[in-house]
C-alpha atoms as a PDB file:
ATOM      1  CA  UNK A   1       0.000   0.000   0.000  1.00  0.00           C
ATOM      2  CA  UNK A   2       2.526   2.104   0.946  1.00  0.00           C
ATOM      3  CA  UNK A   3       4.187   1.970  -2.633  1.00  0.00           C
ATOM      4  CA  UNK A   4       1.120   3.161  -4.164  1.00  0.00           C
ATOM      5  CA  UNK A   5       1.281   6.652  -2.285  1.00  0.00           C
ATOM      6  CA  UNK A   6       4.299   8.465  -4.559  1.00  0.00           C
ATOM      7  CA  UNK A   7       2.298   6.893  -7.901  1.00  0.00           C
ATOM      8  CA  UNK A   8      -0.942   9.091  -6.271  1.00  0.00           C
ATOM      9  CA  UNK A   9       1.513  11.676  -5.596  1.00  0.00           C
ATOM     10  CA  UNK A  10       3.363  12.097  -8.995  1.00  0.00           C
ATOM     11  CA  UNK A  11      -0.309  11.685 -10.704  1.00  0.00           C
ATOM     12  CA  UNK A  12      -1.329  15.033  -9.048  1.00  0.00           C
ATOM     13  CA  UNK A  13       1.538  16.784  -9.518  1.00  0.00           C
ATOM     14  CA  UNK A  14       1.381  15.652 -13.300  1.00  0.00           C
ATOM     15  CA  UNK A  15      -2.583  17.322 -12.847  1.00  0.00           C
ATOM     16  CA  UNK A  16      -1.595  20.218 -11.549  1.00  0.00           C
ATOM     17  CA  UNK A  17       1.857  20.979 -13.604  1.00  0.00           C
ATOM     18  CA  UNK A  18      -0.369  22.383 -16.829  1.00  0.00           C
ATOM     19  CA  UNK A  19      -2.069  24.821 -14.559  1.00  0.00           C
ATOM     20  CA  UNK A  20       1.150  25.551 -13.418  1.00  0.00           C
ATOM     21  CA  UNK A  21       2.225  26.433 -17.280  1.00  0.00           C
ATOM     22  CA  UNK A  22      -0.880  28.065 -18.334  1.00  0.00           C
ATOM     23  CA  UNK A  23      -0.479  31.019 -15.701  1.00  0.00           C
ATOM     24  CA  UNK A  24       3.070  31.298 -16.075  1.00  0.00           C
ATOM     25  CA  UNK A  25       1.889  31.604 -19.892  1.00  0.00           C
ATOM     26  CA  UNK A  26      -0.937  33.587 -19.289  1.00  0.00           C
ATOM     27  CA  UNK A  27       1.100  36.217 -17.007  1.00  0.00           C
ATOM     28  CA  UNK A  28       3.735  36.855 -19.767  1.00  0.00           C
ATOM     29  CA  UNK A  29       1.204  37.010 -22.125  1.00  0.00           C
ATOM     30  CA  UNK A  30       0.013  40.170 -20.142  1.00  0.00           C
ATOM     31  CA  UNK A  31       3.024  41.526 -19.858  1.00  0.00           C
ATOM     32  CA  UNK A  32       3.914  41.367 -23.728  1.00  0.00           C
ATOM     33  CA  UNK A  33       0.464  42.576 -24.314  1.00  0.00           C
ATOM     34  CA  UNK A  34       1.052  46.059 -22.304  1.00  0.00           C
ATOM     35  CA  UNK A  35       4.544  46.429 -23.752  1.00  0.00           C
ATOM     36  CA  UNK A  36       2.892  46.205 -27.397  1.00  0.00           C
ATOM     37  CA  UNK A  37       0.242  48.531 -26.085  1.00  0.00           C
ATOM     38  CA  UNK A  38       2.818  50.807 -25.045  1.00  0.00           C
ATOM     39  CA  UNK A  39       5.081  50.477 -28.395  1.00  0.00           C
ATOM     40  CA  UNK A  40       2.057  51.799 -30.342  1.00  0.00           C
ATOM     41  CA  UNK A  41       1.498  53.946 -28.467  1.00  0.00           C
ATOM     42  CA  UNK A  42       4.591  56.199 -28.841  1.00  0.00           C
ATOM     43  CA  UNK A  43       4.257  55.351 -32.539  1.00  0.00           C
ATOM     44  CA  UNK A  44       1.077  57.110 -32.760  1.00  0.00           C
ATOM     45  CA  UNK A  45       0.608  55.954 -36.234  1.00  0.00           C
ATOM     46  CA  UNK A  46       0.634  52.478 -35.681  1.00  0.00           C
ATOM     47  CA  UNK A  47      -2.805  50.980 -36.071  1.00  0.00           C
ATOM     48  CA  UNK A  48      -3.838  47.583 -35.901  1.00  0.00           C
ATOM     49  CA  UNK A  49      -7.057  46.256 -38.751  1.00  0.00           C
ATOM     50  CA  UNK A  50      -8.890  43.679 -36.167  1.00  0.00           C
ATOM     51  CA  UNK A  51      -9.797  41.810 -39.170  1.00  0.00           C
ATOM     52  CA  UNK A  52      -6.163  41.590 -40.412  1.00  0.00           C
ATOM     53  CA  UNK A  53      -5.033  38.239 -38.719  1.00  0.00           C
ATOM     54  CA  UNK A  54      -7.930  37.067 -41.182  1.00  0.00           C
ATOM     55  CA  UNK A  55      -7.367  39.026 -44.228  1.00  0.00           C
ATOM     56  CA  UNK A  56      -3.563  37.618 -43.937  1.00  0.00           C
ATOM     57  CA  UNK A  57      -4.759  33.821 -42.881  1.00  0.00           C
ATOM     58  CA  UNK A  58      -2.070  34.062 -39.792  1.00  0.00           C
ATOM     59  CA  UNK A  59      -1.583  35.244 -36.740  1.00  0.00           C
ATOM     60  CA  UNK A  60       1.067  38.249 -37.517  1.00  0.00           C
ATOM     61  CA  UNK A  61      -0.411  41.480 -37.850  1.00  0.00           C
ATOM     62  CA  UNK A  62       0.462  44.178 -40.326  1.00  0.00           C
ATOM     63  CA  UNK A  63      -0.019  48.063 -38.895  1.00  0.00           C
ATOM     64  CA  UNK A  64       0.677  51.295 -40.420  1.00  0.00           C
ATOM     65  CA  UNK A  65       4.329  51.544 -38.949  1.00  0.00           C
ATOM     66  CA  UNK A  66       5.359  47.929 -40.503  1.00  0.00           C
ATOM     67  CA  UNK A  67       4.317  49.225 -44.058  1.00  0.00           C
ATOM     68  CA  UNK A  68       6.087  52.811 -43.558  1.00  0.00           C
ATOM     69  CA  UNK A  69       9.117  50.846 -42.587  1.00  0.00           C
ATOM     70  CA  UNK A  70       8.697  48.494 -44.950  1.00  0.00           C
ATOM     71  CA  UNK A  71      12.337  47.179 -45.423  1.00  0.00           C
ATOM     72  CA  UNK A  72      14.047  47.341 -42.176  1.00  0.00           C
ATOM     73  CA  UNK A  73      12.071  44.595 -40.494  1.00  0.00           C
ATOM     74  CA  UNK A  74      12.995  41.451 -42.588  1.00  0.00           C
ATOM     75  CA  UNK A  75      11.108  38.845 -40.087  1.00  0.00           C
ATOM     76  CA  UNK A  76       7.896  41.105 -41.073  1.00  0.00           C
ATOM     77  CA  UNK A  77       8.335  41.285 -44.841  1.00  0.00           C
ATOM     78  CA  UNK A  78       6.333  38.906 -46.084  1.00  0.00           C
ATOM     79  CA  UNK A  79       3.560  38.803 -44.266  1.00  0.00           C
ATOM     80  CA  UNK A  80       3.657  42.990 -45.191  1.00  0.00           C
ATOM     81  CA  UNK A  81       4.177  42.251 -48.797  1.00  0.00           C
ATOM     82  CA  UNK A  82       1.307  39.859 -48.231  1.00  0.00           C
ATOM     83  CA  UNK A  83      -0.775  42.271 -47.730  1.00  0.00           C
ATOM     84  CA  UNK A  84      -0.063  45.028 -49.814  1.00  0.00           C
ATOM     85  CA  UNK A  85      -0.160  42.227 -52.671  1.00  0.00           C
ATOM     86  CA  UNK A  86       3.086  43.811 -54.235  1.00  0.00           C
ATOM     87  CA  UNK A  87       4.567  41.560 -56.988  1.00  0.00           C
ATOM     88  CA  UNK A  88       8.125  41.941 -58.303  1.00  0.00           C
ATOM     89  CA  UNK A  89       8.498  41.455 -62.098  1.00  0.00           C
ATOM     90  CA  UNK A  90      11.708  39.764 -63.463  1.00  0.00           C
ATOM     91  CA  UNK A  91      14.149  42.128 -65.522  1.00  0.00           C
ATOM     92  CA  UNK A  92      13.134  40.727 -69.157  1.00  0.00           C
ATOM     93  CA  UNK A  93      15.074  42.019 -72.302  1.00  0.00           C
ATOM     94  CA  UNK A  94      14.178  41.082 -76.271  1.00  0.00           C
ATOM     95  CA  UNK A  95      16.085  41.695 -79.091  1.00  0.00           C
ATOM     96  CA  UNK A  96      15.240  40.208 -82.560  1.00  0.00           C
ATOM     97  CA  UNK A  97      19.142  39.012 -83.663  1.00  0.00           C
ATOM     98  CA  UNK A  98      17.724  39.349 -87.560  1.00  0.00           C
ATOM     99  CA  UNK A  99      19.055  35.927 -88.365  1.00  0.00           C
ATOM    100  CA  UNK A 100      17.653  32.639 -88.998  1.00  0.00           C
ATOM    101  CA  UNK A 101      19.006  29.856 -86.150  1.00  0.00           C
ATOM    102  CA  UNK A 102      19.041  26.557 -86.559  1.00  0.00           C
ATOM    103  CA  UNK A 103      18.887  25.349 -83.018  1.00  0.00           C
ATOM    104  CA  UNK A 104      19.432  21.449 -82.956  1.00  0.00           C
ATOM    105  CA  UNK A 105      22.545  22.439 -84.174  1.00  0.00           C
ATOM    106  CA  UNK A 106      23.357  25.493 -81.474  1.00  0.00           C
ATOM    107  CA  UNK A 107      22.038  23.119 -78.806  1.00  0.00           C
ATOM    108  CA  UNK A 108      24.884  20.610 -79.750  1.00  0.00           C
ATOM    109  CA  UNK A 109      27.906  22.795 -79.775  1.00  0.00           C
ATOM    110  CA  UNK A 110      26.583  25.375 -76.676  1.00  0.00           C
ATOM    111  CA  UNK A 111      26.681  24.016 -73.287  1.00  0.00           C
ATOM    112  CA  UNK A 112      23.266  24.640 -71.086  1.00  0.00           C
ATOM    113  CA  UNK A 113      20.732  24.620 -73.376  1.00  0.00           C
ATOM    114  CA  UNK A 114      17.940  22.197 -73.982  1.00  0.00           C
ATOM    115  CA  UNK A 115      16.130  22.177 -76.991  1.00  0.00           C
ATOM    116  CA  UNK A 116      13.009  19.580 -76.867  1.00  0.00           C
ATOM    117  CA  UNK A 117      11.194  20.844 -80.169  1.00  0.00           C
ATOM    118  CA  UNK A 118       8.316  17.898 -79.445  1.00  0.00           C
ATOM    119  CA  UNK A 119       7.302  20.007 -75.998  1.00  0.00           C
ATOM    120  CA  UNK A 120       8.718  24.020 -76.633  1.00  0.00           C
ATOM    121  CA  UNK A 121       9.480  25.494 -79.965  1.00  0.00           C
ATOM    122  CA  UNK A 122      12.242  27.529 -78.094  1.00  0.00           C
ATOM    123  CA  UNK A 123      15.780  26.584 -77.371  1.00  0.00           C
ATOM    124  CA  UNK A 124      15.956  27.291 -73.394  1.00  0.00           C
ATOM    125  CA  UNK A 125      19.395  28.644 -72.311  1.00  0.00           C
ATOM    126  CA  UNK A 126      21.237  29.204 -69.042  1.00  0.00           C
ATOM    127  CA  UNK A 127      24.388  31.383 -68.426  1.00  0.00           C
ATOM    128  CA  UNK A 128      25.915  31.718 -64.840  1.00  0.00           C
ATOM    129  CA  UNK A 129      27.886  35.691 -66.163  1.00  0.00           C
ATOM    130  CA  UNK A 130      25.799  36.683 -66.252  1.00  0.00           C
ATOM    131  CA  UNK A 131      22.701  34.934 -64.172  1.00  0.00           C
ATOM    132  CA  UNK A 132      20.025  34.587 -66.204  1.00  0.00           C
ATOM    133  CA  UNK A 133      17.661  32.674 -68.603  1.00  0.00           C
ATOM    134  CA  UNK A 134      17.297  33.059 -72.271  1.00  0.00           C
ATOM    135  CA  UNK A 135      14.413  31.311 -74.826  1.00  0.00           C
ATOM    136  CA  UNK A 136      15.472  31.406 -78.320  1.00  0.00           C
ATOM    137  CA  UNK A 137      13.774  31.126 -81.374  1.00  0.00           C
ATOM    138  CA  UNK A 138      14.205  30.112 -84.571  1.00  0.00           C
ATOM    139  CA  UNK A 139      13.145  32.897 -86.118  1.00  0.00           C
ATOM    140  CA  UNK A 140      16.132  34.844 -84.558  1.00  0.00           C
ATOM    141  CA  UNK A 141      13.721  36.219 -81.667  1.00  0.00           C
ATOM    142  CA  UNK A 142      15.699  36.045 -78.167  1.00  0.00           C
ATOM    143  CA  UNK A 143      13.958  36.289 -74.723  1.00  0.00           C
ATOM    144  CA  UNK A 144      16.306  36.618 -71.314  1.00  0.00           C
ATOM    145  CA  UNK A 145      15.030  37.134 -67.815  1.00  0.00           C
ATOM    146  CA  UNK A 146      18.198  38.328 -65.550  1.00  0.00           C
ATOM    147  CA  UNK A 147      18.371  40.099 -61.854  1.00  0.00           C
ATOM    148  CA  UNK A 148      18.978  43.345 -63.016  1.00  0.00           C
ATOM    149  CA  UNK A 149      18.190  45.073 -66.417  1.00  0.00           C
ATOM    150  CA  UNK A 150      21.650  45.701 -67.330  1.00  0.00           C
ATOM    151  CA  UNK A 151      22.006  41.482 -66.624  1.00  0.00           C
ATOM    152  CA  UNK A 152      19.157  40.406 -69.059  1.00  0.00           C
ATOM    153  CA  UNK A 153      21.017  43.084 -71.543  1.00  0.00           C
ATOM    154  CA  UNK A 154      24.211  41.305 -71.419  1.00  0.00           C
ATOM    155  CA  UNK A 155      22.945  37.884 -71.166  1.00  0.00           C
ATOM    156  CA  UNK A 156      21.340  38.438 -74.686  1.00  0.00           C
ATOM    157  CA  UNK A 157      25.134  40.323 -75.709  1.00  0.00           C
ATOM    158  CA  UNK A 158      26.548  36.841 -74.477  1.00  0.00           C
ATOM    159  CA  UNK A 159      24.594  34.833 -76.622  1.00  0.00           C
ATOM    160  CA  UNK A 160      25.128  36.557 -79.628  1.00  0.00           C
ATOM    161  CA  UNK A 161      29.028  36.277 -78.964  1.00  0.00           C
ATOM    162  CA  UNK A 162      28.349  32.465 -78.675  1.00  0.00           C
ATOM    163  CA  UNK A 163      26.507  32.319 -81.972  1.00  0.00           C
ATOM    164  CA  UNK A 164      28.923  34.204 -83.831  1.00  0.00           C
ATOM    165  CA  UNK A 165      31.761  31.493 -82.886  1.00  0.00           C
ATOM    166  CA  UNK A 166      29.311  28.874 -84.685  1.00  0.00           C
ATOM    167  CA  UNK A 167      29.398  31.672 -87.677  1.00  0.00           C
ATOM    168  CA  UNK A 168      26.265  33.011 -87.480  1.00  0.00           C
ATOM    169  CA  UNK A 169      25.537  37.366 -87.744  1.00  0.00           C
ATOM    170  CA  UNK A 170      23.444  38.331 -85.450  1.00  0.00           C
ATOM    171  CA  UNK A 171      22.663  41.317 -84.424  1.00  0.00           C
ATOM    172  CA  UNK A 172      21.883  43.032 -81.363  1.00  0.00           C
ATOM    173  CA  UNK A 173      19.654  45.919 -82.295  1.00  0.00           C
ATOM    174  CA  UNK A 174      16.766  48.163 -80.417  1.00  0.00           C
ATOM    175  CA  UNK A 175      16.499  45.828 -76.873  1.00  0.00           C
ATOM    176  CA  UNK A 176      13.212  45.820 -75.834  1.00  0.00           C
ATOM    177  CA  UNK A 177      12.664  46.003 -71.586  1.00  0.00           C
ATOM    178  CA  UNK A 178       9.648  45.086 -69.932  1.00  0.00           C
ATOM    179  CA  UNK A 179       8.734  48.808 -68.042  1.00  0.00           C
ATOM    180  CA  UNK A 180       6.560  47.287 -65.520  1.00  0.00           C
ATOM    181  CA  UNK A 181       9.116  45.940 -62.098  1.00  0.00           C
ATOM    182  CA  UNK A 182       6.700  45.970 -59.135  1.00  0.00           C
ATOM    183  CA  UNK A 183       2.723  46.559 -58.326  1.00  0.00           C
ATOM    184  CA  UNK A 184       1.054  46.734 -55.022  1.00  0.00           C
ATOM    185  CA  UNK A 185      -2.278  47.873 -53.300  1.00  0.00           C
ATOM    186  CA  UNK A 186      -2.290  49.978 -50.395  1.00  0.00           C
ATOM    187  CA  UNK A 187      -5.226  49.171 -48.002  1.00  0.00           C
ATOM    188  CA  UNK A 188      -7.074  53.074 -48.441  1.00  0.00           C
ATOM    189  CA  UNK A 189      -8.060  55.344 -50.960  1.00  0.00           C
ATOM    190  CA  UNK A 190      -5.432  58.278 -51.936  1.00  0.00           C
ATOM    191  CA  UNK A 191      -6.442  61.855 -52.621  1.00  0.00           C
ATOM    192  CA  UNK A 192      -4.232  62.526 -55.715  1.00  0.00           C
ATOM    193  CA  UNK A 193      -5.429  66.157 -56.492  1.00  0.00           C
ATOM    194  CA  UNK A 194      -3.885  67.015 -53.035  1.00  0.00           C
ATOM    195  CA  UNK A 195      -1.058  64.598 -53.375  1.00  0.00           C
ATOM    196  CA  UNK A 196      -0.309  66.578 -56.535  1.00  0.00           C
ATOM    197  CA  UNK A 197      -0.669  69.989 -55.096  1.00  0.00           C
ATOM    198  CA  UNK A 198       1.558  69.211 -52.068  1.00  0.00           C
ATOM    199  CA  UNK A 199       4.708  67.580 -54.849  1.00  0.00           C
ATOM    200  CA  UNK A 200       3.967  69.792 -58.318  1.00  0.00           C
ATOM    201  CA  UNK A 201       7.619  69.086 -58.815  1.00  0.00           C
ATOM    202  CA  UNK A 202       7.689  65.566 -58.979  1.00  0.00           C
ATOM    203  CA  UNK A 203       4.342  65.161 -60.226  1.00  0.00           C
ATOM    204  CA  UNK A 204       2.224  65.076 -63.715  1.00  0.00           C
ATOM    205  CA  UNK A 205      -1.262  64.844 -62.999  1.00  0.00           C
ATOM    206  CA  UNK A 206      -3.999  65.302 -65.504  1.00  0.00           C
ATOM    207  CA  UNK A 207      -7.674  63.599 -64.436  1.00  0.00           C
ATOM    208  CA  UNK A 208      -8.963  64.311 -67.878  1.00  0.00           C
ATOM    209  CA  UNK A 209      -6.892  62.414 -69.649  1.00  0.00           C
ATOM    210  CA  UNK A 210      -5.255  59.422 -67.193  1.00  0.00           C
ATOM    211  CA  UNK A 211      -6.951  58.059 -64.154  1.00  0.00           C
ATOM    212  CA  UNK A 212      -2.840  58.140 -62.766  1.00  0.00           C
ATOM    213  CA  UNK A 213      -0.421  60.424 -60.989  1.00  0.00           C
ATOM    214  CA  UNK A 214       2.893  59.946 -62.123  1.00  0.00           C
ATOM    215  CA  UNK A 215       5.360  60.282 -59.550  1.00  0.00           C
ATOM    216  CA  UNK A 216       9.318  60.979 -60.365  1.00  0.00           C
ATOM    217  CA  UNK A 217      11.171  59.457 -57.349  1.00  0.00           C
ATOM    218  CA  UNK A 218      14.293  61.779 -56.736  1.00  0.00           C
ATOM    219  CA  UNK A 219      17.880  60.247 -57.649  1.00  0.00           C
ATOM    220  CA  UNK A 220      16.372  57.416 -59.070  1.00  0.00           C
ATOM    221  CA  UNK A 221      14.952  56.722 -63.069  1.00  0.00           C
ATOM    222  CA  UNK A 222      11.854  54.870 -61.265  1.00  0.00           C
ATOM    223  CA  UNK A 223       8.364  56.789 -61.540  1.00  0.00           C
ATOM    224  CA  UNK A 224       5.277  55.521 -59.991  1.00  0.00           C
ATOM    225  CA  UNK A 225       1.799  55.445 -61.164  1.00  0.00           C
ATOM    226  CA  UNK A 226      -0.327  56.247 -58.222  1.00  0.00           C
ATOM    227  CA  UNK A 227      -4.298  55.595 -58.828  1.00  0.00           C
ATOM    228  CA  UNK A 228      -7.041  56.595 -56.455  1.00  0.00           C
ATOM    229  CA  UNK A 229      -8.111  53.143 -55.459  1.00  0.00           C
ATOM    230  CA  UNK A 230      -3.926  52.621 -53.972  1.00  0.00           C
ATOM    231  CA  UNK A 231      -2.981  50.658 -56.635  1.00  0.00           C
ATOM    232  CA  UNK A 232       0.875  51.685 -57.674  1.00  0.00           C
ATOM    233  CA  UNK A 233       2.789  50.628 -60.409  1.00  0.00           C
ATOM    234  CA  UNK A 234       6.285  51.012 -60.378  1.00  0.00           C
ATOM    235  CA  UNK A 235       8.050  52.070 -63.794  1.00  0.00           C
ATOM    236  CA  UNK A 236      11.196  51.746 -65.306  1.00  0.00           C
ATOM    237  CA  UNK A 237      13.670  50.692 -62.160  1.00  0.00           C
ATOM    238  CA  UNK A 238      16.817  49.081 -63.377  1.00  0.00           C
ATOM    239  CA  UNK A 239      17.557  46.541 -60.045  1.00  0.00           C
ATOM    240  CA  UNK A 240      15.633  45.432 -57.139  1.00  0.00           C
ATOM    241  CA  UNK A 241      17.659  47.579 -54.989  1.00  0.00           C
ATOM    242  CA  UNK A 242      15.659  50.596 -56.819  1.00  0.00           C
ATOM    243  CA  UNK A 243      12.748  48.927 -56.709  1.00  0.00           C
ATOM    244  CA  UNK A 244      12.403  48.767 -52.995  1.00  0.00           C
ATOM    245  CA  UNK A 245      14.040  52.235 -52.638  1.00  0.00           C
ATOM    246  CA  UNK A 246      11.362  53.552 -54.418  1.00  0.00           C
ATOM    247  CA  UNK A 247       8.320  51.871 -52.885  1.00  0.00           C
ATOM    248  CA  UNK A 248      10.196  52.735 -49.368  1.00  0.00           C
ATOM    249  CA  UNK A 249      10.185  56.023 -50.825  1.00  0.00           C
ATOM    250  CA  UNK A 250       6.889  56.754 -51.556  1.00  0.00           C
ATOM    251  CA  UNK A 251       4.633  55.106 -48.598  1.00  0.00           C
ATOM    252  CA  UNK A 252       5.233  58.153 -45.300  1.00  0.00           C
ATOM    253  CA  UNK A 253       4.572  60.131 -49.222  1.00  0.00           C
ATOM    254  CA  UNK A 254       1.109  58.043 -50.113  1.00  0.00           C
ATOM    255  CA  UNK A 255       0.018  57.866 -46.295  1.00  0.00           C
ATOM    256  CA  UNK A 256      -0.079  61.647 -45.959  1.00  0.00           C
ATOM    257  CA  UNK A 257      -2.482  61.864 -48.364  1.00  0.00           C
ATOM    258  CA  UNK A 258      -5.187  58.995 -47.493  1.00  0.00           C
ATOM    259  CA  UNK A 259      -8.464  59.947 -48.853  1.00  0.00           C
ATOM    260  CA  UNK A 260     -11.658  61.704 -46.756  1.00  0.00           C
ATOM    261  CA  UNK A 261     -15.048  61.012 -47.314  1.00  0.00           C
ATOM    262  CA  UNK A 262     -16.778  64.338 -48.415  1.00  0.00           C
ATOM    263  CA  UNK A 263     -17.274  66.648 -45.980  1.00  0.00           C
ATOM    264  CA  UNK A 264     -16.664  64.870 -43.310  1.00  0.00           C
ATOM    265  CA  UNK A 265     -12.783  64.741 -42.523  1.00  0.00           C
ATOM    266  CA  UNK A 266     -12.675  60.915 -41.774  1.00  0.00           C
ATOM    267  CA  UNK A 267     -10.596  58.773 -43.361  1.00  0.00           C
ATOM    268  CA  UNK A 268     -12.275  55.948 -45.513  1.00  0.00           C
ATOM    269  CA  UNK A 269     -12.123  52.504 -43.651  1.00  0.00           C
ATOM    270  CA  UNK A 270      -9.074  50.148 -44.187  1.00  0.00           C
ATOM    271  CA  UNK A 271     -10.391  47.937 -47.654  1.00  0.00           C
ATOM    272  CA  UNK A 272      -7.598  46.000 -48.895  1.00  0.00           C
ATOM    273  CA  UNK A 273      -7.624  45.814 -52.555  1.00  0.00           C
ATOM    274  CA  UNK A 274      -7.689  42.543 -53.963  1.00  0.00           C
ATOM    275  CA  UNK A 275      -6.247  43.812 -57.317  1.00  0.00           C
ATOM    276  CA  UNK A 276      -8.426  42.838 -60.338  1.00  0.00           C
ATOM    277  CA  UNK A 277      -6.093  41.093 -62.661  1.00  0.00           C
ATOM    278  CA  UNK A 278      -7.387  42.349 -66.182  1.00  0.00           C
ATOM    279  CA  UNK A 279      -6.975  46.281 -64.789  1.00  0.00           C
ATOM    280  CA  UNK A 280      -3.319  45.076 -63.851  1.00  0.00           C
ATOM    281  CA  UNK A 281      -2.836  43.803 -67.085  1.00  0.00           C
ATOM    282  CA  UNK A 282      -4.384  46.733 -69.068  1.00  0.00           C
ATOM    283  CA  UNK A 283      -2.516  49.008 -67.334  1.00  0.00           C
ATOM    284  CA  UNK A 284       0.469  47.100 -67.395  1.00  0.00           C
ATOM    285  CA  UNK A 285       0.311  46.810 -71.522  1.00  0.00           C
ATOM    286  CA  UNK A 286      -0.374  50.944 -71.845  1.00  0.00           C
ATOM    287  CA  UNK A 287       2.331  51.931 -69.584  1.00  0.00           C
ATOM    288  CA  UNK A 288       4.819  49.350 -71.516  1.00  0.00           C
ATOM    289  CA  UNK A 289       3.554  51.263 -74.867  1.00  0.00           C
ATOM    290  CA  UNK A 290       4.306  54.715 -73.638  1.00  0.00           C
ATOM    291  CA  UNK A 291       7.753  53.905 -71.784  1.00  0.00           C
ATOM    292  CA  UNK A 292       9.363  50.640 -73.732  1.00  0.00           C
ATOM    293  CA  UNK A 293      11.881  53.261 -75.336  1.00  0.00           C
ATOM    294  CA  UNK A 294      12.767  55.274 -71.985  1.00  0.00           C
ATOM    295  CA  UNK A 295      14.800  52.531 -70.499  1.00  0.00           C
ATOM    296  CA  UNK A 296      18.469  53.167 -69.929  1.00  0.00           C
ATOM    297  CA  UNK A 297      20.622  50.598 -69.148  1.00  0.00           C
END
């Protein structure tokens, strides 16, 4: 009997432990909670969306201060770029090399490249200097995706270096650069008429002719198309360095300027934008129209 006693013991204890854990849980719990409370508070701008845990589908919420510091807190980024839906576009380059190719034969003699004619008409390409991708056709018309757009320039240059060693002339004539690096959706209407009074010198803005404020970010070749809704498209960067200079550039710029409801002074509710694809992709095609040839790599 008396053996029994510690097993009686040791099955209490083993009740009572979790209770044990749950307040020591439950008390630091607390204390994190106040410290947050107290962090945003000498923010002042940092607000919290109740409904943003279930926007994002986590636990990790986004406020104002994480988005206007976009960049310097790497644990948060992508649950921020989550949210804001931004989408980095490859650096993409085309140049027709006005030659005919005959690619079973430059598959043969290049090393890295696949050419599976049964499956893809192209002749798919890798170079490691520079890093990037290339899809050639037969018809002389040559695709490369790189990390920068000086790299998808040169990967094409490299290329055509290679071909002419199997005695081919190609040429490398009027490169073509996707203009389009980076979109996102801020969570609020912005008030461009005052955004555009406040910045006249970085700033075209004409509402009867484009539904857009184009913004020149200083130091930089990048503009940004800034529509009402917070939808911003980011032109013309040439590495992703600039590309997240400028969008850290522009948000304390976008946030001063949220949109009111008339007469009223208060700001329009938080309403992430979901992004409609076909207005991406309309806008996406005019801007590439208008700025293909103002690319300078």
């Amino acid at each position: 009997m008396s053996a029994k006693k510690p097993k009686r013991k040791e099955q209490d204890e083993a009740t009572e432990y979790p209770d044990v854990l749950l307040g020591i849980c439950q008390e630091k719990f607390s204390v994190l909670e106040a410290e947050l409370a107290s962090l945003m508070e000498l923010e002042g701008n940092c607000t919290q969306d109740d409904n943003l845990s279930e926007l994002l589908g986590q636990d990790e919420v986004v406020t104002d201060y994480d988005i206007l510091t976009i960049y310097k807190n790497v644990s948060k980024l992508s649950a921020i770029e989550s949210y804001l839906k931004i989408s980095y576009r490859p650096f993409q380059c085309f140049v027709n090399c006005r030659t005919e190719l005959k690619l079973l034969e430059v598959e043969t003699f290049l090393p890295k490249t696949d050419y599976t004619p049964d499956r893809h008409p192209a002749l798919f390409v890798r170079l490691s200097n520079p890093v990037c991708s290339l899809r050639v056709y037969e018809n002389g018309n040559i695709y490369c995706q790189g990390y920068s757009c000086n790299g998808a320039a040169s990967g094409i240059q490299s290329f055509i270096a290679s071909l002419e060693i199997l005695g081919y002339e190609p040429v490398f004539h009027n490169p073509v650069f996707n203009v389009v690096n980076a979109t996102f959706c801020l969570p609020f209407r912005v008030d461009l008429e005052q955004l555009y009074l406040e910045n006249r010198d970085a700033c075209v803005y004409n509402p009867e002719t484009h539904p857009y404020l184009m913004y020149k970010v200083p130091d930089l070749t990048i503009k940004l198309a800034i529509f009402s809704t917070g939808c911003v498209f980011v032109l013309l960067s040439l590495q992703p360095i600039c590309t997240q200079k400028a969008i850290a550039y522009i948000m304390p710029v976008i946030y001063r300027h949220k949109a009111t409801r008339a007469g009223t002074g208060v700001r329009e509710e938080a309403e992430v934008c979901s992004g409609d694809i076909n207005f991406n992709l309309l806008w996406e095609n005019e801007f590439q129209k208008a700025y293909q040839g103002s690319v300078k790599y």
